[in-house]
Protein backbone atom coordinates (compact mmCIF):
# COMPACT_ATOMS: atom_id res chain seq x y z
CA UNK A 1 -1.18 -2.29 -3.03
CA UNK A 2 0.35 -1.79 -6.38
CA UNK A 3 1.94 1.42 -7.71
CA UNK A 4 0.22 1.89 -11.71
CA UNK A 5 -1.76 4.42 -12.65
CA UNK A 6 -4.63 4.10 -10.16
CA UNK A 7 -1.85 2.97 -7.06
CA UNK A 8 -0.08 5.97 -7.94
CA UNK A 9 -3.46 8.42 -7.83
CA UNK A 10 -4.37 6.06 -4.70
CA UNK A 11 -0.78 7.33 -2.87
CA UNK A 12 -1.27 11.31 -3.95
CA UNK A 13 -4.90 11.61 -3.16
CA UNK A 14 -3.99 9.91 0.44
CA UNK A 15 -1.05 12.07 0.95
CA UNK A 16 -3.24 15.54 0.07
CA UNK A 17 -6.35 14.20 2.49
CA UNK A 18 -3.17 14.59 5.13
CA UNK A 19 -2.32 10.60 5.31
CA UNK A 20 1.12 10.57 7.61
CA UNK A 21 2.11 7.25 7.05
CA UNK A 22 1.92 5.73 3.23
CA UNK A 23 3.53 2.75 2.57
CA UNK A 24 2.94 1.31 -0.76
CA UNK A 25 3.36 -2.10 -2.76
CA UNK A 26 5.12 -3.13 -5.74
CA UNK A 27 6.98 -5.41 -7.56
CA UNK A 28 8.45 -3.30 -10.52
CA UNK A 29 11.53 -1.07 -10.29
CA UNK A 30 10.26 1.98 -11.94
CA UNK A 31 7.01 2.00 -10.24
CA UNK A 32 8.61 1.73 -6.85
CA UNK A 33 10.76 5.04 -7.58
CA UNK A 34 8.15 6.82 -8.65
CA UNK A 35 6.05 5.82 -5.61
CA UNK A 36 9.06 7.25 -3.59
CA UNK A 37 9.41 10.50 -5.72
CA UNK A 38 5.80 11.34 -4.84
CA UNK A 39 6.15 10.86 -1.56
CA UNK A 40 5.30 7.48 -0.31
CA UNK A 41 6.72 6.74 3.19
CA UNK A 42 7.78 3.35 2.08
CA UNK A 43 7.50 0.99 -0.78
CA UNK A 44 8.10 -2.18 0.12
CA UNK A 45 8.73 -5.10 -2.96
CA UNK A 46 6.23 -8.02 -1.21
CA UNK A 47 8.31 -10.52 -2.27
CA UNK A 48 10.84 -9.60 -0.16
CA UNK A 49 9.20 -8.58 2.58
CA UNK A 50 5.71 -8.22 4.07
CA UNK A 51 3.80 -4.59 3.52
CA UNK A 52 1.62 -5.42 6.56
CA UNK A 53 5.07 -6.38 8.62
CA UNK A 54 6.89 -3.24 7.29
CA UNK A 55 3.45 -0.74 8.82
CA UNK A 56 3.63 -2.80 12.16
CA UNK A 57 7.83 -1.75 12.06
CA UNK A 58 6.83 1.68 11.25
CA UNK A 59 4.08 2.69 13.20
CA UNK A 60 3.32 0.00 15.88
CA UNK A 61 0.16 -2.04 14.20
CA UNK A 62 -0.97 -3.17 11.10
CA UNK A 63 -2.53 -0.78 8.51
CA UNK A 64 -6.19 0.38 9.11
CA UNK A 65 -6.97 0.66 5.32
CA UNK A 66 -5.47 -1.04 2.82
CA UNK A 67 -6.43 0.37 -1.16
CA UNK A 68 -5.81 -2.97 -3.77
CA UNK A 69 -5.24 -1.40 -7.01
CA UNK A 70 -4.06 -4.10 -8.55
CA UNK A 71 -7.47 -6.70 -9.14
CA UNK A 72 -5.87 -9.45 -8.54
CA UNK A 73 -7.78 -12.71 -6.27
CA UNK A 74 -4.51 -13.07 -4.59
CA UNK A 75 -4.03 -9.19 -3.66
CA UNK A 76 -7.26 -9.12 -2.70
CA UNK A 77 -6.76 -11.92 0.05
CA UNK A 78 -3.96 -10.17 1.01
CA UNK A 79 -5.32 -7.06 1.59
CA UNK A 80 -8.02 -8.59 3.59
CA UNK A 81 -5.43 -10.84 5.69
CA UNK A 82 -3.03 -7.93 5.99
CA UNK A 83 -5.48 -4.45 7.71
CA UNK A 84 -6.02 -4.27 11.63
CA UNK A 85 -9.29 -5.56 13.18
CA UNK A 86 -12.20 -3.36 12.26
CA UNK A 87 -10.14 -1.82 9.07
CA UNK A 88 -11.04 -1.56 5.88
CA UNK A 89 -10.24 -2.78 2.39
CA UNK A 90 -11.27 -0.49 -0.41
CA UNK A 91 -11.04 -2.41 -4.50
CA UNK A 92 -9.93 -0.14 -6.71
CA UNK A 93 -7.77 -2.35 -9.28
């Protein structure tokens, strides 16, 4: 969740550690192409449309670990609303 500086590290460091499916995020326009350009599966705007629903359309269940890098309370209860049953949620914003 979210696609600044640490999102951004977040999405490379998960695509290098061989991560098949990486969808990310974000609200702003420039983030979300840049999050494409280095290779996110998906980047999905949650205002429009549900990152956890988008995984589920893409791969058959929810997402198994879920990196907030945005610190925000409300991101954070997302986060922990939106990964699978015995996922994980890792802070980093």
């Amino acid at each position: 969740m979210g696609a600044g500086p640490i999102g951004l590290a977040t999405l490379l460091w998960c695509k290098a550690k061989g991560a098949t499916t990486v969808i990310v995020s974000e609200l702003a326009r420039g983030r979300s192409e840049l999050a494409r350009r280095l290779g996110a599966t998906e980047v999905v705007d949650p205002v429009i449309k549900d990152p956890a629903e988008q995984m589920r359309e893409l791969t058959g269940r929810g997402p198994d670990l879920v990196f907030e890098c945005i610190g925000v309370k409300s991101t954070l209860e997302s986060a922990i609303n939106m990964v699978s049953t015995l996922g994980r949620v890792v802070v980093l914003g």
